[in-house]
Structures are given as C-alpha cells and as structure tokens.
N, C-alpha and C. Protein backbone atom coordinates (compact mmCIF):
# COMPACT_ATOMS: atom_id res chain seq x y z
N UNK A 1 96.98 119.28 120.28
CA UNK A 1 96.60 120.48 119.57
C UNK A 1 96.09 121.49 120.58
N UNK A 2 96.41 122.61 120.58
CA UNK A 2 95.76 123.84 121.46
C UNK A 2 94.04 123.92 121.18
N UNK A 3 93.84 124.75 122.40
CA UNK A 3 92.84 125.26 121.98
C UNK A 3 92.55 126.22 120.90
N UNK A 4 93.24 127.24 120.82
CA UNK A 4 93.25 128.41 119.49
C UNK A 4 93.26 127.05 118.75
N UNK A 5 93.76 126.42 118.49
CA UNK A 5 93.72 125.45 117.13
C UNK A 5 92.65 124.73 116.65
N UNK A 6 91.95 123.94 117.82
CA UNK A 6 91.03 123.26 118.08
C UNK A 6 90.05 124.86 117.42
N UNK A 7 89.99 125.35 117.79
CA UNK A 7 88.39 126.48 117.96
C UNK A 7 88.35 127.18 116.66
N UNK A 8 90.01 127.24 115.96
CA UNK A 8 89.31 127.74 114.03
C UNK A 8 89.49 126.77 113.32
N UNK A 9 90.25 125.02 113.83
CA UNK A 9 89.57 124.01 113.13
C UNK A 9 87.84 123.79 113.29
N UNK A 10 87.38 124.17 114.39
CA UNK A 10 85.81 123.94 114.48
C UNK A 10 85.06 124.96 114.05
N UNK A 11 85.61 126.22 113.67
CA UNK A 11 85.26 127.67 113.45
C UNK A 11 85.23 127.09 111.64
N UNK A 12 86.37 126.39 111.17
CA UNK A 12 86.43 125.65 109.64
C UNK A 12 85.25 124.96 109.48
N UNK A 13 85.13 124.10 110.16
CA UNK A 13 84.28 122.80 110.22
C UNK A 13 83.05 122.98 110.07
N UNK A 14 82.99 124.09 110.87
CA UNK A 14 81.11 124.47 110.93
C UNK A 14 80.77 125.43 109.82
N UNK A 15 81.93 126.29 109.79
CA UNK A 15 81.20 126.89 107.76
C UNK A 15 80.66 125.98 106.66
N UNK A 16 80.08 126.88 106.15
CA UNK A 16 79.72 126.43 104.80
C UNK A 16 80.51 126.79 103.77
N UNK A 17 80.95 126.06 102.88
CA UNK A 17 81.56 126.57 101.03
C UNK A 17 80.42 127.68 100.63
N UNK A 18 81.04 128.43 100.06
CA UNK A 18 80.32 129.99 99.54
C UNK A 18 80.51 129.49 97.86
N UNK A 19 79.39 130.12 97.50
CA UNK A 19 79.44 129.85 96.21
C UNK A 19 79.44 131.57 95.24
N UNK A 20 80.58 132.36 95.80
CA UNK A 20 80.67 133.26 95.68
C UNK A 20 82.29 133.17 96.26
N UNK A 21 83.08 132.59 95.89
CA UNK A 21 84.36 132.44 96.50
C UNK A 21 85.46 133.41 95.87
N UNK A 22 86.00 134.09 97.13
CA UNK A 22 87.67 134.84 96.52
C UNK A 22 88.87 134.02 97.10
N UNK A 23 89.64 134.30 96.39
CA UNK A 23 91.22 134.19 96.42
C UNK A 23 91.35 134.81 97.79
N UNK A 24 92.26 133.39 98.69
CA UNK A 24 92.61 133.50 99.75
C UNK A 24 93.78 135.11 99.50
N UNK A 25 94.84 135.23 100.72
CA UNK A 25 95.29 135.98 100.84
C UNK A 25 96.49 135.24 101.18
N UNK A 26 97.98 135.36 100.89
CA UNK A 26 99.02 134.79 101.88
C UNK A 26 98.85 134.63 102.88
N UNK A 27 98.23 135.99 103.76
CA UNK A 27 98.61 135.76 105.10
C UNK A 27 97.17 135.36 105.96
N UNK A 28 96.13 134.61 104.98
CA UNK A 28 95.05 133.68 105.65
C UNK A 28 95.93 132.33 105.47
N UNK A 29 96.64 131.80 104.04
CA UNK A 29 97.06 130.62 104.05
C UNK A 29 97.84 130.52 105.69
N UNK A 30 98.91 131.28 105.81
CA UNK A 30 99.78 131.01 106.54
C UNK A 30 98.96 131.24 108.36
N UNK A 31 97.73 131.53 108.14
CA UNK A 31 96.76 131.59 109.45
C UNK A 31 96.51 130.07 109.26
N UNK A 32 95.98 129.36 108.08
CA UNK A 32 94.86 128.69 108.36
C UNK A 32 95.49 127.07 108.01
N UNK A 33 96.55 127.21 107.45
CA UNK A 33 97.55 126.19 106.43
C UNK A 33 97.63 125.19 108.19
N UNK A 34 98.18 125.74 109.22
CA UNK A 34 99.28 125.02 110.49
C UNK A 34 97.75 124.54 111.41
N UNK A 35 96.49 125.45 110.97
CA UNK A 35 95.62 124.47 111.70
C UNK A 35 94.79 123.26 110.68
N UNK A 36 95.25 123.00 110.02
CA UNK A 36 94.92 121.76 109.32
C UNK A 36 96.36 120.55 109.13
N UNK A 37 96.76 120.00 110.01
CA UNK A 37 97.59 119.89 110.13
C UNK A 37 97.88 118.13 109.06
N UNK A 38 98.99 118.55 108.28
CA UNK A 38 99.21 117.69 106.95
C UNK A 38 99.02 118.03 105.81
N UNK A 39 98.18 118.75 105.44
CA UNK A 39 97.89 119.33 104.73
C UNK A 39 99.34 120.51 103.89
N UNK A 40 99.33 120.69 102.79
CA UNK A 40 100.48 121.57 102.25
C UNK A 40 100.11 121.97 100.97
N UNK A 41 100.49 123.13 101.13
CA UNK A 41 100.14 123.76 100.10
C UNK A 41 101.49 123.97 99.19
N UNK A 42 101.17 123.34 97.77
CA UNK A 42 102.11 123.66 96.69
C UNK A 42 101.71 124.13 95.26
N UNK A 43 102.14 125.09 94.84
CA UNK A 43 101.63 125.41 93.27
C UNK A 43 100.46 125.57 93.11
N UNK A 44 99.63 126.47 94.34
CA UNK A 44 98.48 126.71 94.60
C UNK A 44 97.57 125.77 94.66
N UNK A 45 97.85 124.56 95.10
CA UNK A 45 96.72 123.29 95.23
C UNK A 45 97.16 122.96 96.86
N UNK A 46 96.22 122.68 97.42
CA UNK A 46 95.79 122.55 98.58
C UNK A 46 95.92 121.03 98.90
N UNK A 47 96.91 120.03 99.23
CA UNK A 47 96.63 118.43 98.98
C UNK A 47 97.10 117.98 100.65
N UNK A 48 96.92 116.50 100.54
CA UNK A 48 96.96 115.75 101.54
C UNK A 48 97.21 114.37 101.06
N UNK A 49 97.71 113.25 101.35
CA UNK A 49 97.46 112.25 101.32
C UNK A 49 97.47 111.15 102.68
N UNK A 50 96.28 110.12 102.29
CA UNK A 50 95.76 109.59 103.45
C UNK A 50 96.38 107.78 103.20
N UNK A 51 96.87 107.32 104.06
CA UNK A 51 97.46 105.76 103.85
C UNK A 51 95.71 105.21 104.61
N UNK A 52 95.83 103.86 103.93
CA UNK A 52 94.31 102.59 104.80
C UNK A 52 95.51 101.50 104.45
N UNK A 53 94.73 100.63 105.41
CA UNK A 53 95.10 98.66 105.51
C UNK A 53 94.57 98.32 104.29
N UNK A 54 93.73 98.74 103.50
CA UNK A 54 92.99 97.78 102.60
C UNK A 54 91.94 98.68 101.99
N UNK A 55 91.74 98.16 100.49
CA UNK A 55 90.92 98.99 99.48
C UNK A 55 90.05 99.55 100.07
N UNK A 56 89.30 98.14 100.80
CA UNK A 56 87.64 98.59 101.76
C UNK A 56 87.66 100.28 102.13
N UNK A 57 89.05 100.64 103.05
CA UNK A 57 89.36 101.23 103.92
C UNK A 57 89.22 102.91 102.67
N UNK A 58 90.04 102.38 102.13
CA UNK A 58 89.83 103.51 100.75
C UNK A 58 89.15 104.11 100.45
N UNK A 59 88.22 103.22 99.69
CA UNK A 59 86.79 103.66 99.29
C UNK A 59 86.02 103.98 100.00
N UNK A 60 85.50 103.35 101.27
CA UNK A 60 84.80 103.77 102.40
C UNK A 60 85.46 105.38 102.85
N UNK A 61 86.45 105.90 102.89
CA UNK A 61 86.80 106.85 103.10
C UNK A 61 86.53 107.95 101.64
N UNK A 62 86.77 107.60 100.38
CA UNK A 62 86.79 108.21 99.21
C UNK A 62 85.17 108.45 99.44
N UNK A 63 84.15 107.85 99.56
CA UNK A 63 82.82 107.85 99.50
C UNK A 63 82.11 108.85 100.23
N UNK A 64 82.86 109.04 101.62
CA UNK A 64 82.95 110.01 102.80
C UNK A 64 83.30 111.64 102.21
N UNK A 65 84.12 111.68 101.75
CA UNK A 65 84.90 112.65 101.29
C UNK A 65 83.73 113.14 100.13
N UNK A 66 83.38 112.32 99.03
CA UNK A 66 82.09 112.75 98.17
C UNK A 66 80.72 112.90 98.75
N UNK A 67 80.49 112.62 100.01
CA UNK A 67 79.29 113.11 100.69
C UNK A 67 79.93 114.59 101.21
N UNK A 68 81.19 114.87 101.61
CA UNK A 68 81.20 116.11 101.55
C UNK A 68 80.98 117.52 100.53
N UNK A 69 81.77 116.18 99.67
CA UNK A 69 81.94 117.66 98.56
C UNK A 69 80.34 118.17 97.89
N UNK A 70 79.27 116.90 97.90
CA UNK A 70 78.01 116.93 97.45
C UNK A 70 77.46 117.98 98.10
N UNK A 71 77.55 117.67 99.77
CA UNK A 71 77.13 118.64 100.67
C UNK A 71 77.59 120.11 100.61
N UNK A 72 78.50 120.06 100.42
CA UNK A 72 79.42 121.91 100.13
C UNK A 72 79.20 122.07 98.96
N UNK A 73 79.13 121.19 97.57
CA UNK A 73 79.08 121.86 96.30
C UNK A 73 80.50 122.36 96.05
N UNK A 74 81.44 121.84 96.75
CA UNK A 74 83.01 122.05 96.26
C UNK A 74 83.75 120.53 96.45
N UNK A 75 84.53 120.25 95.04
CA UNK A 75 84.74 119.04 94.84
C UNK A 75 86.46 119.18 94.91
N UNK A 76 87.12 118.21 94.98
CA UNK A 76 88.57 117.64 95.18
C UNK A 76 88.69 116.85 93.85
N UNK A 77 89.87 117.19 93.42
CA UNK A 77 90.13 115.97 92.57
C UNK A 77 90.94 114.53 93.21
N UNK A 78 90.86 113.50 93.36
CA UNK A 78 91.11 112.64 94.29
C UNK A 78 91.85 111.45 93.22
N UNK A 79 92.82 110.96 94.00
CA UNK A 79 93.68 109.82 93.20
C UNK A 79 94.10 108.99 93.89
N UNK A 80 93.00 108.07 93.64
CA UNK A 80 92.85 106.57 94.49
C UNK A 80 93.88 105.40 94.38
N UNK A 81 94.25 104.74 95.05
CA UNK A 81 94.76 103.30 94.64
C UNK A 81 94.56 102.37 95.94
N UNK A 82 94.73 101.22 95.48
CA UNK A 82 94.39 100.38 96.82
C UNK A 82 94.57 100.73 98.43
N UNK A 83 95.28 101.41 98.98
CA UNK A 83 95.53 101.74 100.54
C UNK A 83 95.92 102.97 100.10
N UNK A 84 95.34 103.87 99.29
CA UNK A 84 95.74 105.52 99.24
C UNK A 84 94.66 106.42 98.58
N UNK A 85 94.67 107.83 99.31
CA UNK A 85 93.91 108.52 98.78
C UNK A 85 94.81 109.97 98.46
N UNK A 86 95.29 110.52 97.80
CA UNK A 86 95.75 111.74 97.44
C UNK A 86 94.25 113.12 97.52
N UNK A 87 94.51 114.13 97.99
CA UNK A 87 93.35 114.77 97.89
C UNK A 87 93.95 116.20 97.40
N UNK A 88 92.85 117.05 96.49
CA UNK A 88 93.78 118.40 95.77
C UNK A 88 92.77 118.93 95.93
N UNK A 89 92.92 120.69 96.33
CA UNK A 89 91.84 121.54 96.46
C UNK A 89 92.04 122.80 95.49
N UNK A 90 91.59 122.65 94.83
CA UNK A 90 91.87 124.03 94.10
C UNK A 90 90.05 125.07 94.10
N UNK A 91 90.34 125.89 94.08
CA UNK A 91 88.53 126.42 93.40
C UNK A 91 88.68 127.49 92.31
N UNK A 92 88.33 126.48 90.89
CA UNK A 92 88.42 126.85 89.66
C UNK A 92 87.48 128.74 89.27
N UNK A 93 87.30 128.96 90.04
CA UNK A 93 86.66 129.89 89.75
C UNK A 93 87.26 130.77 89.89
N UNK A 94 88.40 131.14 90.81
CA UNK A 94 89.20 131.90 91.42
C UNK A 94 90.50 131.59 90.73
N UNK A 95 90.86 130.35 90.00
CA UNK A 95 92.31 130.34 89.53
C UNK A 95 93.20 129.87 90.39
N UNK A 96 92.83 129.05 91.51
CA UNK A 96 93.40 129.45 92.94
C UNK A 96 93.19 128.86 94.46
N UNK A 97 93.47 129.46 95.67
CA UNK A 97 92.93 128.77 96.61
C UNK A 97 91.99 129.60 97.07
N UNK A 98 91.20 128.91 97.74
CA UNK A 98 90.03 129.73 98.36
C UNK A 98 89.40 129.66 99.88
N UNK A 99 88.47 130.35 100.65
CA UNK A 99 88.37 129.67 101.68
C UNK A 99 87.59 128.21 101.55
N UNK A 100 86.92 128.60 100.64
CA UNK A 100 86.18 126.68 100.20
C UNK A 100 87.11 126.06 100.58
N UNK A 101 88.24 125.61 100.02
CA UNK A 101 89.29 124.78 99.74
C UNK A 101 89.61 124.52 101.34
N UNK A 102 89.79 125.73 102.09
CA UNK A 102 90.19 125.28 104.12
C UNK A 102 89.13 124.13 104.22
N UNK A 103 88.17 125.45 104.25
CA UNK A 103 86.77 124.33 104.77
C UNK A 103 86.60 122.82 104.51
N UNK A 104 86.60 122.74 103.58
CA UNK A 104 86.82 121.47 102.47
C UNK A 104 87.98 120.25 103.53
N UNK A 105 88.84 121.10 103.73
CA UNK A 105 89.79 120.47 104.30
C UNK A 105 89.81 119.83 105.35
N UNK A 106 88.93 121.18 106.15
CA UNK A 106 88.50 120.62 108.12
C UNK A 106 88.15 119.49 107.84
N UNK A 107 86.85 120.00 107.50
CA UNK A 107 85.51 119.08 107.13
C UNK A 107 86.25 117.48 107.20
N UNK A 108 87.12 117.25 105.59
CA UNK A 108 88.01 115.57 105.55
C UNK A 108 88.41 115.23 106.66
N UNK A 109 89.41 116.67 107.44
CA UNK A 109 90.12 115.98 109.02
C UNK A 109 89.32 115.74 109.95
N UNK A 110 88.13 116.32 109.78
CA UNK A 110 87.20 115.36 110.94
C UNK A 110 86.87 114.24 111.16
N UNK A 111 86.82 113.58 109.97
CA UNK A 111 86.23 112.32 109.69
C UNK A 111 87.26 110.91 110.31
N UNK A 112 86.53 110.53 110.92
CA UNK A 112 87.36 109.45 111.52
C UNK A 112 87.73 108.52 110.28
N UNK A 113 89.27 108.39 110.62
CA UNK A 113 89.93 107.47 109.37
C UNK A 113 91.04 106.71 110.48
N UNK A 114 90.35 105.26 109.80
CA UNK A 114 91.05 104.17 110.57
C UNK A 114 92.78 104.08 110.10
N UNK A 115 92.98 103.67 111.28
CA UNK A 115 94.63 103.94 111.37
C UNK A 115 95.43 102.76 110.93
C-alpha cells in the first residue's frame, strides 16, 4: 500500500463518527472507497466480508467490531455464521452513506484478523 494510502487510511482511523452526519458525495466515495481496500460499495451499503478457521475466530472478531461500533455510536448490521462475518454500513439518518460508514470501516481494517 502507498503512503498517500497508508496516511487517509490513518487520517480514517483516527476520526471520530459525527453524530451530525451528511451524505457522502460520489466523488468522496470514489476518494475514499480504493483506500479501504475490499470493501464495495453496492446499493448504497458499504459491505465487506471476512473468512476465520473456526467460530472462536468469528465471534472474537464480531465482539471486536461491537467494541467499535459502541465506541463510535455507529453500528453495522453484521451476518454471522461459523467462519464468516458479512459487514453493512449504511447511516440511517442520511438514507445513505456517510463519512461514519468510511470511518467505521478503517477502524474494522485495523484490527488484526487471523488469517
């Protein structure tokens, strides 16, 4: 990953969720979409999905992900099964995507997830 990449994934990372959120813009998605990389945006939901070896791996990660959203006050709807996590960002307030929803996003790709 570059540096420009590296520095508004950490420029993501270190914001906070606003609880005063607008509707991204096309041309922030298409800024901010290629530095979160996996991530895709379809039908205005913001998703990802994550493979684990084993449930443990899952939940220990799903649990991670809800200490975030607790911490930001912006939640994912998440769809678990034994070695999978699906993750969706929408922010209902807006109808839409938002910068919450990036942030939200860094934030998950930081988190070390066993391979």
């Amino acid at each position: 990953m570059s540096d420009t990449a590296n520095s508004v994934i950490a420029q993501l990372v270190n914001r906070r969720c606003s609880t005063s959120a607008v509707p991204v813009t096309p041309a922030q998605i298409h800024q901010w979409l290629p530095q979160i990389p996996r991530w895709n945006v379809e039908a205005g939901v913001l998703s990802r999905s994550f493979e684990f070896k084993n449930y443990y791996q899952t939940m220990a990660f799903v649990n991670a992900i809800a200490w975030i959203a607790h911490l930001e006050d912006h939640h994912p709807d998440l769809m678990v099964s034994y070695n999978r996590c699906i993750v969706h960002f929408t922010t209902h307030s807006v109808s839409g995507l938002s910068e919450n929803d990036f942030i939200s996003a860094a934030k998950i790709d930081a988190l070390p997830v066993p391979g």
